[in-house]
PDB file of N, CA and C in Angstrom:
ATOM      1  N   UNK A   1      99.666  95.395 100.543  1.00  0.00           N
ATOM      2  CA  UNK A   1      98.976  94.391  99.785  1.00  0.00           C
ATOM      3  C   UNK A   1      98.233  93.444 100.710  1.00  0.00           C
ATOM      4  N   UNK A   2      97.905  94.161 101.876  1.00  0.00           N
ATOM      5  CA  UNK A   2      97.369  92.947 102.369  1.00  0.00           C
ATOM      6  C   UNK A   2      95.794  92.963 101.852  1.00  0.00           C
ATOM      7  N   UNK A   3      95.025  91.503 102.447  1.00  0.00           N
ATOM      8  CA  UNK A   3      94.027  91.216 102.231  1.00  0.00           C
ATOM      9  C   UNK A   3      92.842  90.580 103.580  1.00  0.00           C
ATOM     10  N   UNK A   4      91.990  90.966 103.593  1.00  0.00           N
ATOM     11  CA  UNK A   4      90.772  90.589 104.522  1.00  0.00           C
ATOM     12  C   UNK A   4      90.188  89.454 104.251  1.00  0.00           C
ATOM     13  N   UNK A   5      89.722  88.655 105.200  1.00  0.00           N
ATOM     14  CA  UNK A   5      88.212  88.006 104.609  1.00  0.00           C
ATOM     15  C   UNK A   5      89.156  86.066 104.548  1.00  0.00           C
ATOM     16  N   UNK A   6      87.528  85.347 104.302  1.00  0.00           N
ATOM     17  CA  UNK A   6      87.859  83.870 104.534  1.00  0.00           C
ATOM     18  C   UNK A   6      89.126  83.196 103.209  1.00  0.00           C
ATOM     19  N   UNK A   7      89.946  82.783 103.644  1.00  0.00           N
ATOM     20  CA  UNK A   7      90.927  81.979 102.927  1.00  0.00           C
ATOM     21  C   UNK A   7      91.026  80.760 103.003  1.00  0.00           C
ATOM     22  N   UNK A   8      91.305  80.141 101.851  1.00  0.00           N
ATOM     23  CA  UNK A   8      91.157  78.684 102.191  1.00  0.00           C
ATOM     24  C   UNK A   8      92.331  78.535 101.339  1.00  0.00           C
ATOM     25  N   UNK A   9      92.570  76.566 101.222  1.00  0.00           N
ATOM     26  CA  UNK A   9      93.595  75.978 100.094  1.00  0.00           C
ATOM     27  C   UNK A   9      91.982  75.643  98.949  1.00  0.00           C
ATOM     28  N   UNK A  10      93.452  75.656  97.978  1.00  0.00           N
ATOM     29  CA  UNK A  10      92.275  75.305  96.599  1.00  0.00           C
ATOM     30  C   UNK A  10      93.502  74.043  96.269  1.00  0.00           C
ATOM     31  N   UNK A  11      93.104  73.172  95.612  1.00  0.00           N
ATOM     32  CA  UNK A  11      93.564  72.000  95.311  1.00  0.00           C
ATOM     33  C   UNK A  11      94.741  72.122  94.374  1.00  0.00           C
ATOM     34  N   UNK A  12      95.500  71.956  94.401  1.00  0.00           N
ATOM     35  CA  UNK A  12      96.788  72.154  93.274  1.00  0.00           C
ATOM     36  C   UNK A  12      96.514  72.096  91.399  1.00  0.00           C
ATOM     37  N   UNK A  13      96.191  70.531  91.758  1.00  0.00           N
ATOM     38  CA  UNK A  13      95.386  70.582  89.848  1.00  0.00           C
ATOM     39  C   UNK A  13      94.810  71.167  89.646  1.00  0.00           C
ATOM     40  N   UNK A  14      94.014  71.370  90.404  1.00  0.00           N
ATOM     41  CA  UNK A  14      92.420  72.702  89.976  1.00  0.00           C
ATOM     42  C   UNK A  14      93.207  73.886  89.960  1.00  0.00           C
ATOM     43  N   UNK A  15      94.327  74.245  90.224  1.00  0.00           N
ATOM     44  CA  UNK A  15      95.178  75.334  90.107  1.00  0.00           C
ATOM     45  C   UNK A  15      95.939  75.454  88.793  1.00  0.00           C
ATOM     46  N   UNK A  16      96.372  74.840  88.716  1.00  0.00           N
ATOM     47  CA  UNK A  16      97.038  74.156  87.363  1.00  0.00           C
ATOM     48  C   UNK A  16      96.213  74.097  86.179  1.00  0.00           C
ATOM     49  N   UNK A  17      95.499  73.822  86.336  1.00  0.00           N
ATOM     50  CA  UNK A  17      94.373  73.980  85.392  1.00  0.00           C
ATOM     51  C   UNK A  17      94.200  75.355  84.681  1.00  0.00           C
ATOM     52  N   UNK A  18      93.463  75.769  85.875  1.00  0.00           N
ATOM     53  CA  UNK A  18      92.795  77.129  85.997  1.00  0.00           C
ATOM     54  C   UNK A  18      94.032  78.315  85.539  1.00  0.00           C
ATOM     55  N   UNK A  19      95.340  77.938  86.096  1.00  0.00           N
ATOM     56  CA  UNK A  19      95.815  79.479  85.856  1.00  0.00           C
ATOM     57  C   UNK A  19      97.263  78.409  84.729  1.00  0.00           C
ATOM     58  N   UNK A  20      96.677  77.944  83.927  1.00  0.00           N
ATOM     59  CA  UNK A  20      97.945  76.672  82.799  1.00  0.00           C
ATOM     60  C   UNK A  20      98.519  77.773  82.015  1.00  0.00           C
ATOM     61  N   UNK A  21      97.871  79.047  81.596  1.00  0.00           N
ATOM     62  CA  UNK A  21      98.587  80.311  80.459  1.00  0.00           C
ATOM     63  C   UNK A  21      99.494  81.077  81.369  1.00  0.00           C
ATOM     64  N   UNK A  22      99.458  81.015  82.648  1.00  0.00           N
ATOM     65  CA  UNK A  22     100.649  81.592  83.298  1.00  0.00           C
ATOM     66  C   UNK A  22     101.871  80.721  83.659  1.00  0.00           C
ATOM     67  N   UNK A  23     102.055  79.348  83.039  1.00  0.00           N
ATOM     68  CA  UNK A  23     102.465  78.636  83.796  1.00  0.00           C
ATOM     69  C   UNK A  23     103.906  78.233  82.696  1.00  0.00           C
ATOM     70  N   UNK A  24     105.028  78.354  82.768  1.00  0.00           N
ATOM     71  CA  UNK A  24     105.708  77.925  81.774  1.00  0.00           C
ATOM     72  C   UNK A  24     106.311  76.516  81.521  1.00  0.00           C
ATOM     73  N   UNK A  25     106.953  76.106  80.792  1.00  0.00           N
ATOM     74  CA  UNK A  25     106.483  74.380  79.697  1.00  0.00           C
ATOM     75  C   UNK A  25     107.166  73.926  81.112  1.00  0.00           C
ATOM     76  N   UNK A  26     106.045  72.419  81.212  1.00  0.00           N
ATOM     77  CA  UNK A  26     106.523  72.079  82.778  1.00  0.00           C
ATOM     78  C   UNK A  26     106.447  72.666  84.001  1.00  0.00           C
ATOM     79  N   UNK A  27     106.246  73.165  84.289  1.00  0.00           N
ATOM     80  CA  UNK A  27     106.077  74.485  85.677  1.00  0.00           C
ATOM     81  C   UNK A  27     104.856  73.591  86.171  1.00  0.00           C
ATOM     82  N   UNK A  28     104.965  73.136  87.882  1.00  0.00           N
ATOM     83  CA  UNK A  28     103.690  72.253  88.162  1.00  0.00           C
ATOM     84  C   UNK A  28     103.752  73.590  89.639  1.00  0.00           C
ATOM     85  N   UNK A  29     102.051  73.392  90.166  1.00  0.00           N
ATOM     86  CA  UNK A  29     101.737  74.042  90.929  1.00  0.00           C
ATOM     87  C   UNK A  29     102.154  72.487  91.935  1.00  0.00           C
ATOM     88  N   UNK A  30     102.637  73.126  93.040  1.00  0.00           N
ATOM     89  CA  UNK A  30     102.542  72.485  94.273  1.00  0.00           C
ATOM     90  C   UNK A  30     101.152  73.312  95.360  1.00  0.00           C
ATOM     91  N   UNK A  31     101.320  74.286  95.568  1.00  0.00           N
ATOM     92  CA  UNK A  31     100.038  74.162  96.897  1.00  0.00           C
ATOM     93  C   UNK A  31      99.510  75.954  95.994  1.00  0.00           C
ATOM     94  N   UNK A  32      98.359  75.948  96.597  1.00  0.00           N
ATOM     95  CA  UNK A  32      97.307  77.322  95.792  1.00  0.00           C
ATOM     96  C   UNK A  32      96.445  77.628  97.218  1.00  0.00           C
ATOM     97  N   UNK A  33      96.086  78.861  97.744  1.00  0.00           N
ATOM     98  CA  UNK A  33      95.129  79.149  98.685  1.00  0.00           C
ATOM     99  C   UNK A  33      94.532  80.642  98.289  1.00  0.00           C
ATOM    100  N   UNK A  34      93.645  80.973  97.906  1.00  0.00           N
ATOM    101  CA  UNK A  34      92.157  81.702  97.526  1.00  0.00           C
ATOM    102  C   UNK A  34      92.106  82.228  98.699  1.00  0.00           C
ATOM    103  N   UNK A  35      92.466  83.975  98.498  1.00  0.00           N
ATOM    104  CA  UNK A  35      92.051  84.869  99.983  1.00  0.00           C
ATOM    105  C   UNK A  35      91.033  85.644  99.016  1.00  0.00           C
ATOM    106  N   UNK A  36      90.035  85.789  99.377  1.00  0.00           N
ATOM    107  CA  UNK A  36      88.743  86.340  98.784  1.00  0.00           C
ATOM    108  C   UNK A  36      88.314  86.464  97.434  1.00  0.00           C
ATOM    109  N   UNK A  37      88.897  87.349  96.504  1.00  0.00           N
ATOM    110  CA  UNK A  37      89.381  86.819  95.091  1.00  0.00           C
ATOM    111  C   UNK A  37      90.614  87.006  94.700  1.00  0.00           C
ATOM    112  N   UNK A  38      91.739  87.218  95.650  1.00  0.00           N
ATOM    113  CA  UNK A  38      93.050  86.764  95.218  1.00  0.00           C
ATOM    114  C   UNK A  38      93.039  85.537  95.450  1.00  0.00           C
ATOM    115  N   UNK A  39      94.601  84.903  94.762  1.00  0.00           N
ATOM    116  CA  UNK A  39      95.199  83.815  94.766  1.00  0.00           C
ATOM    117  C   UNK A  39      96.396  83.377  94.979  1.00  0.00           C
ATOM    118  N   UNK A  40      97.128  83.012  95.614  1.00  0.00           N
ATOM    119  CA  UNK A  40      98.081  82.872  95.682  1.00  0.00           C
ATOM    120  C   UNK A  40      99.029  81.277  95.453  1.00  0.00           C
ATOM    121  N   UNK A  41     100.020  81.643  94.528  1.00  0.00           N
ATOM    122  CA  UNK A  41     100.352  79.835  93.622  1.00  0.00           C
ATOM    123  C   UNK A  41     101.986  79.491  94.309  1.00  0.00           C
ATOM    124  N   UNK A  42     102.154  78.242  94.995  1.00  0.00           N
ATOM    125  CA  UNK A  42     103.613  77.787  94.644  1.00  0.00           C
ATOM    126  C   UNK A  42     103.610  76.844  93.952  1.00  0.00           C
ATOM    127  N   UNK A  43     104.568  77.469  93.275  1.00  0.00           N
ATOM    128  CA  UNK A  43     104.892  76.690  91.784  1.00  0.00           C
ATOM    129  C   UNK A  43     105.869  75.949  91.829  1.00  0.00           C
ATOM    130  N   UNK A  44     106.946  75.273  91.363  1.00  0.00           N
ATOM    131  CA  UNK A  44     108.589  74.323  91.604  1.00  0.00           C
ATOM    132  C   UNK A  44     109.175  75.503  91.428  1.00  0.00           C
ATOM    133  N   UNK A  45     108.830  76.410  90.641  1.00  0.00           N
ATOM    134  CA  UNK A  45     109.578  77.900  90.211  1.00  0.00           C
ATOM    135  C   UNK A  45     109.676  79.001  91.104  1.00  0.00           C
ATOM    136  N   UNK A  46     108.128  79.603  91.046  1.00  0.00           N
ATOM    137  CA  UNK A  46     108.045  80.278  91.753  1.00  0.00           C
ATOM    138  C   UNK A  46     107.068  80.762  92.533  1.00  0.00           C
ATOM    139  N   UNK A  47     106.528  82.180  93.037  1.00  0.00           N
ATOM    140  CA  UNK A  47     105.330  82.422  93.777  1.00  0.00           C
ATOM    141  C   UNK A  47     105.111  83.277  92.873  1.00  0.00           C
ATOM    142  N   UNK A  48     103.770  82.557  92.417  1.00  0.00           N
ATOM    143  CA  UNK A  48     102.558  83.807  91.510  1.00  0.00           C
ATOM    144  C   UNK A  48     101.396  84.358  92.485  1.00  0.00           C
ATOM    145  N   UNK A  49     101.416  85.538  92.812  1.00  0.00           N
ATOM    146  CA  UNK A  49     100.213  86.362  93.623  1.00  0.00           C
ATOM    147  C   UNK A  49      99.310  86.861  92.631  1.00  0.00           C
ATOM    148  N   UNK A  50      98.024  86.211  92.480  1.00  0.00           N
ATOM    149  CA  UNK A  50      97.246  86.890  91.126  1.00  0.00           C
ATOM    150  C   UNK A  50      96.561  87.755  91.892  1.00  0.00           C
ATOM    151  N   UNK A  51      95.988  88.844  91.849  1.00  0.00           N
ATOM    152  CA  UNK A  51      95.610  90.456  92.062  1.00  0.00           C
ATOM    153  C   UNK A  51      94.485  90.633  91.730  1.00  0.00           C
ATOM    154  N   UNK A  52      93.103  90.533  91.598  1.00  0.00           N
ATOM    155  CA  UNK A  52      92.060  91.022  91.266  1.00  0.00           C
ATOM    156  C   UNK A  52      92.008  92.440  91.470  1.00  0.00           C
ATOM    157  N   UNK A  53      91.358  93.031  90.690  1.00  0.00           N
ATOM    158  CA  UNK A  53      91.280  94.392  90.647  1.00  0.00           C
ATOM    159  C   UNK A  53      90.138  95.153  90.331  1.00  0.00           C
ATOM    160  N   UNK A  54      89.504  96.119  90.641  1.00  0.00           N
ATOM    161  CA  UNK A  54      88.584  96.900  90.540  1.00  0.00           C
ATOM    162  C   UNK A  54      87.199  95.845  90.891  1.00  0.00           C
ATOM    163  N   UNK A  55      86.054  97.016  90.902  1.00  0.00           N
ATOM    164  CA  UNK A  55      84.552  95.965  91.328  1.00  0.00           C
ATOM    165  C   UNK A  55      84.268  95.016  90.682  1.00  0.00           C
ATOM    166  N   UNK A  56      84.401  94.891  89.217  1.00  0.00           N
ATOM    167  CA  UNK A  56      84.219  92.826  88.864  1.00  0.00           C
ATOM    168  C   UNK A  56      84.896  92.551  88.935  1.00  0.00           C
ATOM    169  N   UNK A  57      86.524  92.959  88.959  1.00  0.00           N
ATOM    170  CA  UNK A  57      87.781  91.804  89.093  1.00  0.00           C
ATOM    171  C   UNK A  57      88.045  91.523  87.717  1.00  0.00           C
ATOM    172  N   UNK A  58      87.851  92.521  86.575  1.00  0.00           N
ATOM    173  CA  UNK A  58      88.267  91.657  85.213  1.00  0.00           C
ATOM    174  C   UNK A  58      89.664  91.929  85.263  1.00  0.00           C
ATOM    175  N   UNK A  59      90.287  93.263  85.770  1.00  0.00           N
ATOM    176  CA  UNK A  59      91.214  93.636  85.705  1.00  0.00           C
ATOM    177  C   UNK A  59      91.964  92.527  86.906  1.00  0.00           C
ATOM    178  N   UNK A  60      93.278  92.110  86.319  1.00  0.00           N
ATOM    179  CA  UNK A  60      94.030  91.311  87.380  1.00  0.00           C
ATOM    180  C   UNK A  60      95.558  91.833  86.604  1.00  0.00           C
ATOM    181  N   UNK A  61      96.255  91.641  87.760  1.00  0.00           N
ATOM    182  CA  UNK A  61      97.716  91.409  88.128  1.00  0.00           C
ATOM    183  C   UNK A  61      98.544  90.288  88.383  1.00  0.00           C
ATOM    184  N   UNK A  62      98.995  89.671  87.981  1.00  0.00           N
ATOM    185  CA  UNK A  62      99.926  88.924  87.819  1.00  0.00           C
ATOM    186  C   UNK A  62     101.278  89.237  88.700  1.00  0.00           C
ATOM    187  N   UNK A  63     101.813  88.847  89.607  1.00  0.00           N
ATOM    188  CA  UNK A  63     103.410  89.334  89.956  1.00  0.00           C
ATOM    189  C   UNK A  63     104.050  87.858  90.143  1.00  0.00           C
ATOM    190  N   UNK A  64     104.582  87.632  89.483  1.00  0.00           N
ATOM    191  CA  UNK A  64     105.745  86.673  89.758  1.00  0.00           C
ATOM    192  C   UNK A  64     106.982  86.961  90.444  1.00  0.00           C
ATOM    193  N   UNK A  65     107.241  85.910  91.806  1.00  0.00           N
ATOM    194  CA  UNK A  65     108.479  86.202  92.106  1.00  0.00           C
ATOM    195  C   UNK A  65     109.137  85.283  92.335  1.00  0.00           C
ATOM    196  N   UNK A  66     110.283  84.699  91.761  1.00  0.00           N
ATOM    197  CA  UNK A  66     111.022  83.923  91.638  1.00  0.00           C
ATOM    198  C   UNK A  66     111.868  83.854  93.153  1.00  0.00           C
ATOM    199  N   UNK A  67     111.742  82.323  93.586  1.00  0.00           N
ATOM    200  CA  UNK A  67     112.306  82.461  95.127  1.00  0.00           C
ATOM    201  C   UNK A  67     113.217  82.364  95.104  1.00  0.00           C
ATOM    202  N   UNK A  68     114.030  82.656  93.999  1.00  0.00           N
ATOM    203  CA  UNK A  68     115.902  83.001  94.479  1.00  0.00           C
ATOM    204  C   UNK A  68     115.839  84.825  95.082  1.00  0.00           C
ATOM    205  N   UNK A  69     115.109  85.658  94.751  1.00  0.00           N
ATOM    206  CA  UNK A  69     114.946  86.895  95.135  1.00  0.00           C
ATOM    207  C   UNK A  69     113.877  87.353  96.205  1.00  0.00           C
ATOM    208  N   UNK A  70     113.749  86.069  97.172  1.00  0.00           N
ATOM    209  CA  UNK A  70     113.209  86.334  98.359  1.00  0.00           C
ATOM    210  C   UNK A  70     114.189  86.411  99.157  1.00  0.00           C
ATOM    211  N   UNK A  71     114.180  87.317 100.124  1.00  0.00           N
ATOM    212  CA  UNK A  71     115.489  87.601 101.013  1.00  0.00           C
ATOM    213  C   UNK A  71     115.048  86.741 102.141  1.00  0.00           C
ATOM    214  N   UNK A  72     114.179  86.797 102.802  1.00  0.00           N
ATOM    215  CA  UNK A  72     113.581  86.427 103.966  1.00  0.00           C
ATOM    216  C   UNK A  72     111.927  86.704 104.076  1.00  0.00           C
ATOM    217  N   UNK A  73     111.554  86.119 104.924  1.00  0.00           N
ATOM    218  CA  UNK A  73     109.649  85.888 104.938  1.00  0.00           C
ATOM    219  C   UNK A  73     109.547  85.711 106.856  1.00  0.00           C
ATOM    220  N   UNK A  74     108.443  85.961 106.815  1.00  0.00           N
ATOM    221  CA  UNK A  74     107.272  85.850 108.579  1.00  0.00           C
ATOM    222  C   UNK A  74     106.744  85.835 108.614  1.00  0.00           C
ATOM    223  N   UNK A  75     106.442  85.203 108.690  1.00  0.00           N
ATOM    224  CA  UNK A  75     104.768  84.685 109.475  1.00  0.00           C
ATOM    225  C   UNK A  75     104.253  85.041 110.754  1.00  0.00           C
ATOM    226  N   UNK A  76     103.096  85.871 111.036  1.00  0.00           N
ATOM    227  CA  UNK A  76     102.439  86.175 112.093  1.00  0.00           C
ATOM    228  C   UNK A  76     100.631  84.774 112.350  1.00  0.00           C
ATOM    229  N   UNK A  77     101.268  84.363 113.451  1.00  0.00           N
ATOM    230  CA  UNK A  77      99.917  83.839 113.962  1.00  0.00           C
ATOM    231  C   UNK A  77      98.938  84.206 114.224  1.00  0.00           C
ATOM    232  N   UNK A  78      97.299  84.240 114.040  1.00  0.00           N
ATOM    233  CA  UNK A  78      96.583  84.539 114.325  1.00  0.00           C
ATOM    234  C   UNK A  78      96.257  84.360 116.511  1.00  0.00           C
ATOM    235  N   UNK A  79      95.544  85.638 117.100  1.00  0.00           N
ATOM    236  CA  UNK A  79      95.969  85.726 118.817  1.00  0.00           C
ATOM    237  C   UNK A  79      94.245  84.930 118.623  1.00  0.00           C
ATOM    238  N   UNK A  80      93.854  85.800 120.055  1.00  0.00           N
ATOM    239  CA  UNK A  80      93.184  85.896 120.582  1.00  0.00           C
ATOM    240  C   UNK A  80      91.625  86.753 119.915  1.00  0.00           C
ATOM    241  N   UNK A  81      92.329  88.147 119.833  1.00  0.00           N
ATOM    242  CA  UNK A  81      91.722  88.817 118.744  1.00  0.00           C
ATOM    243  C   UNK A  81      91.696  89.044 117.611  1.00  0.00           C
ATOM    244  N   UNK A  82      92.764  89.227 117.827  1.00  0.00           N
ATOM    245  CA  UNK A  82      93.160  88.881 115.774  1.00  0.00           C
ATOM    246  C   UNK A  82      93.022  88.184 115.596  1.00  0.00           C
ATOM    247  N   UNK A  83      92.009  87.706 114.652  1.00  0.00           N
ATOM    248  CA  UNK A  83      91.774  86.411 114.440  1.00  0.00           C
ATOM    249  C   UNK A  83      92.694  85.722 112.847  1.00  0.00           C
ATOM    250  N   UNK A  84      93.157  86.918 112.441  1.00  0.00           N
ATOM    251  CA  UNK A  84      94.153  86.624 111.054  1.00  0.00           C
ATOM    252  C   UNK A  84      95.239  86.829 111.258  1.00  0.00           C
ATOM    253  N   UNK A  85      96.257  85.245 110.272  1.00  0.00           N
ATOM    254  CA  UNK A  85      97.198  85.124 110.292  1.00  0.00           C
ATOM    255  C   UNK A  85      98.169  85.964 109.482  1.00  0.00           C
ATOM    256  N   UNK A  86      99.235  86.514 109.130  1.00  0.00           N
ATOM    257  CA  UNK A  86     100.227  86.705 108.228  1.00  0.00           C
ATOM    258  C   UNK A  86     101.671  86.722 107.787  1.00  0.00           C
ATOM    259  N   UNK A  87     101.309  87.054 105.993  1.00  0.00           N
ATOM    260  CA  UNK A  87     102.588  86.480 105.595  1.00  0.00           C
ATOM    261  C   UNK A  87     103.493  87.658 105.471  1.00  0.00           C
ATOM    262  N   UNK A  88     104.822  87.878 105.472  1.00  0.00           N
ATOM    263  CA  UNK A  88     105.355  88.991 104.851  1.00  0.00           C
ATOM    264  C   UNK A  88     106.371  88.340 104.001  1.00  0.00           C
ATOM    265  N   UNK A  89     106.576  88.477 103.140  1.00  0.00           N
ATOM    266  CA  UNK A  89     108.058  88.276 102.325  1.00  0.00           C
ATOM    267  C   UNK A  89     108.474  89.496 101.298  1.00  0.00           C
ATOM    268  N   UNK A  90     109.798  89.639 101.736  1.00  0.00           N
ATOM    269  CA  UNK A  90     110.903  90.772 101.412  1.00  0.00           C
ATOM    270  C   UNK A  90     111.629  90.090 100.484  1.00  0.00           C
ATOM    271  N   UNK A  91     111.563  91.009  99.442  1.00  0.00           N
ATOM    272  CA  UNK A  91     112.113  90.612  97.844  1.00  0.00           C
ATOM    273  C   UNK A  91     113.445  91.378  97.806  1.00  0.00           C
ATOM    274  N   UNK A  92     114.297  90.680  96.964  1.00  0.00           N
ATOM    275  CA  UNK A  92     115.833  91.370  96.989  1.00  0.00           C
ATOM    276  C   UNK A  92     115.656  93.206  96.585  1.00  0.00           C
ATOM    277  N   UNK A  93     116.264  94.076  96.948  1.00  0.00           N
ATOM    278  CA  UNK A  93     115.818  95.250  96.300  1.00  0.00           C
ATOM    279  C   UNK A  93     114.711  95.704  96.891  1.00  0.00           C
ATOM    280  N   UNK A  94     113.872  95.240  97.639  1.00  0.00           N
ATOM    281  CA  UNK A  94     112.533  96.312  97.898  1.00  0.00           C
ATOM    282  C   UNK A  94     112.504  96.149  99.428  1.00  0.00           C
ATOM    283  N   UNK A  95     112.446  97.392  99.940  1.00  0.00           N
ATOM    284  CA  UNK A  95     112.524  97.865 101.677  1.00  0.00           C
ATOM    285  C   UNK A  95     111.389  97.051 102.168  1.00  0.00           C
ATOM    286  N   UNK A  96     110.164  96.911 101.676  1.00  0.00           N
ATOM    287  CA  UNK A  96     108.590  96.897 102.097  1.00  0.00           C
ATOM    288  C   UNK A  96     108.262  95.381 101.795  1.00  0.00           C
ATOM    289  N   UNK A  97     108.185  94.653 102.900  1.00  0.00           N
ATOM    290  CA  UNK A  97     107.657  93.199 102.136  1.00  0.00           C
ATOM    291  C   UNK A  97     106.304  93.334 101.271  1.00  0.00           C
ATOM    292  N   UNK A  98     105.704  91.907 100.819  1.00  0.00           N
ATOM    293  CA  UNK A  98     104.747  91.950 100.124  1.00  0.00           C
ATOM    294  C   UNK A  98     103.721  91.653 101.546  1.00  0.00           C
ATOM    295  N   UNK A  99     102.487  91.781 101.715  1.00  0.00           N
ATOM    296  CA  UNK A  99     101.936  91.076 102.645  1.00  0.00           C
ATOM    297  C   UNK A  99     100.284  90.116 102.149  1.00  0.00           C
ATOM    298  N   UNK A 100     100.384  89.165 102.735  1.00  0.00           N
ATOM    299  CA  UNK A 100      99.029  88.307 102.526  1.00  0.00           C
ATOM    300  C   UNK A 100      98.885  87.872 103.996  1.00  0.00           C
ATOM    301  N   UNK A 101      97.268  88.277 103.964  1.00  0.00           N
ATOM    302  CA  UNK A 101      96.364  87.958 105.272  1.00  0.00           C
ATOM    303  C   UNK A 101      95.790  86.389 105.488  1.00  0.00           C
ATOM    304  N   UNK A 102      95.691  85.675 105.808  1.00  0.00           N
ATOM    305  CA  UNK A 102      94.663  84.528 106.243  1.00  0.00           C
ATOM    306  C   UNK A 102      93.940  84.409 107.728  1.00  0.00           C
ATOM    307  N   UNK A 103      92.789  84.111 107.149  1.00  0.00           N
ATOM    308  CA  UNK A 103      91.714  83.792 108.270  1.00  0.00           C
ATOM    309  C   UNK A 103      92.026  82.588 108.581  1.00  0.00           C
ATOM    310  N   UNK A 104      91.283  81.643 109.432  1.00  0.00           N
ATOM    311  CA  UNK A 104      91.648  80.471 110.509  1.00  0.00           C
ATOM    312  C   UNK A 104      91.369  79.533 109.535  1.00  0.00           C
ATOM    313  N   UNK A 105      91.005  79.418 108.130  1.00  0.00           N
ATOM    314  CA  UNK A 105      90.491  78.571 107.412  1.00  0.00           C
ATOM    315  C   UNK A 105      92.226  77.819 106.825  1.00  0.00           C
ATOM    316  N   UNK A 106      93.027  78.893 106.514  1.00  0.00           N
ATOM    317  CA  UNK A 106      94.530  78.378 106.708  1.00  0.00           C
ATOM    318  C   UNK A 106      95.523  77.997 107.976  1.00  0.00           C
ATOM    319  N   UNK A 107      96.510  76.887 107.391  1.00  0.00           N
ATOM    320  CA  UNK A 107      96.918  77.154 108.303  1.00  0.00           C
ATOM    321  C   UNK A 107      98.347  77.621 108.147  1.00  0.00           C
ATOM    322  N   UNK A 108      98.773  78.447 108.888  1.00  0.00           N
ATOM    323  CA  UNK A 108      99.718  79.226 108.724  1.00  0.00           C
ATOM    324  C   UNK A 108     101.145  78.591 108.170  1.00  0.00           C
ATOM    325  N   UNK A 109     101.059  77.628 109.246  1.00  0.00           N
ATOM    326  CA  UNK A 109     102.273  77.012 109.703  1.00  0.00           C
ATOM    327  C   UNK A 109     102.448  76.230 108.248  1.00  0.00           C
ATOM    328  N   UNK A 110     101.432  75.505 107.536  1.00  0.00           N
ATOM    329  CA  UNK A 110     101.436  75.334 106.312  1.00  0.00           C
ATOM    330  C   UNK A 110     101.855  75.895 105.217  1.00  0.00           C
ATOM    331  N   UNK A 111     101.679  76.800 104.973  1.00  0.00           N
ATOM    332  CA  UNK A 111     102.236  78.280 104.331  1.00  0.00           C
ATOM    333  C   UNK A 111     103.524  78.413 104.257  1.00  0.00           C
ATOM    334  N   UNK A 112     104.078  78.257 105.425  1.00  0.00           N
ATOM    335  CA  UNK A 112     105.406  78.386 105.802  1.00  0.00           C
ATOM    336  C   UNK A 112     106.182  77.191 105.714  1.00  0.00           C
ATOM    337  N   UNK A 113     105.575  76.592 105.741  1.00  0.00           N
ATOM    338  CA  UNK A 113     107.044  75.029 105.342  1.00  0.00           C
ATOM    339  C   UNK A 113     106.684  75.025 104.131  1.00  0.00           C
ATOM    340  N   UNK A 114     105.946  75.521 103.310  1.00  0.00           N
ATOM    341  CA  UNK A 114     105.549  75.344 101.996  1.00  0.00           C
ATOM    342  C   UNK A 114     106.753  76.283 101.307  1.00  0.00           C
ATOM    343  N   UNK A 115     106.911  77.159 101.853  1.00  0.00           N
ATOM    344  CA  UNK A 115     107.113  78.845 101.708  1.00  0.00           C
ATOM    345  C   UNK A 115     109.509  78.390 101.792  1.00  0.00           C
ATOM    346  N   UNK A 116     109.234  77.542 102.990  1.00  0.00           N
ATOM    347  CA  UNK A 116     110.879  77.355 103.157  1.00  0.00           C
ATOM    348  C   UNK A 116     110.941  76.223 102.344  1.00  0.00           C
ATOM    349  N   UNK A 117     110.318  75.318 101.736  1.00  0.00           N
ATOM    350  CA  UNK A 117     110.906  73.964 101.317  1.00  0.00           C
ATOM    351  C   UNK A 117     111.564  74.555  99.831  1.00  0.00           C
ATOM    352  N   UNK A 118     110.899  75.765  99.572  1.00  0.00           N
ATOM    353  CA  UNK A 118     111.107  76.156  98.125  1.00  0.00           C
ATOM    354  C   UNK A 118     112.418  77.230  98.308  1.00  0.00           C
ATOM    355  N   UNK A 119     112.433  78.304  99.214  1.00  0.00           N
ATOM    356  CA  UNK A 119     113.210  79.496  99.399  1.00  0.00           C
ATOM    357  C   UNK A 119     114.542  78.972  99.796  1.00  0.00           C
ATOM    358  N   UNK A 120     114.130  77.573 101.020  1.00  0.00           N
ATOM    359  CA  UNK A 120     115.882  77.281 101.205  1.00  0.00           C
ATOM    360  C   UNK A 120     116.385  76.338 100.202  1.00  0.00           C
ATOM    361  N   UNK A 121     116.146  76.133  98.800  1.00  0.00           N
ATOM    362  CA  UNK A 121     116.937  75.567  98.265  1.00  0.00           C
ATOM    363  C   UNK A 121     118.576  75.638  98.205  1.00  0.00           C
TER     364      UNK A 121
END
């Protein structure tokens, strides 16, 4: 699942907003970052990865994963050449983490205290 290309943060409300029919009664977005036309949401709940799919993208995916069934996560820094960062997180039950890419427009390290403030509850 990984992904290519410029990533940024998108503003939380404007997240909230935008994706409010996925969101259940009360459920607030804390942080949102846009890797090309995916999205990726932390929620107080959980992590929503929305999926664009095929050449317009009408088709999307939804995966919710609730961070009591994250086992563990890593983060890779962007080097020298590589200029993209990444995420992996391993869900209870599945061998293969999920993976998300970011370009230098994120910052990683952000991601990741974002990523533990929620998982080490």
């Amino acid at each position: 699942m990984a992904l290519f290309g410029n990533a940024h943060t998108v503003d939380p409300a404007s997240a909230q907003q935008d994706y409010a029919r996925l969101l259940g009664h009360g459920e607030q977005v804390h942080a949102a970052f846009l890797l090309i036309r995916d999205t990726i949401l932390f929620t107080d709940r959980r992590l929503i990865l929305v999926d664009k799919q095929g050449i317009t993208g009408k088709k999307v995916e939804y995966h919710s994963v609730p961070y009591r069934s994250i086992t563990h996560f890593a983060v890779e820094t962007a080097g020298t050449f590589d200029l993209d960062a990444e995420l992996k997180i391993w869900i209870s039950g599945t061998p293969t983490p999920l993976q998300k890419t970011f370009t230098k427009g994120v910052d990683i390290y952000e991601v990741q205290a974002i990523l533990t403030q929620f998982v080490a509850r």
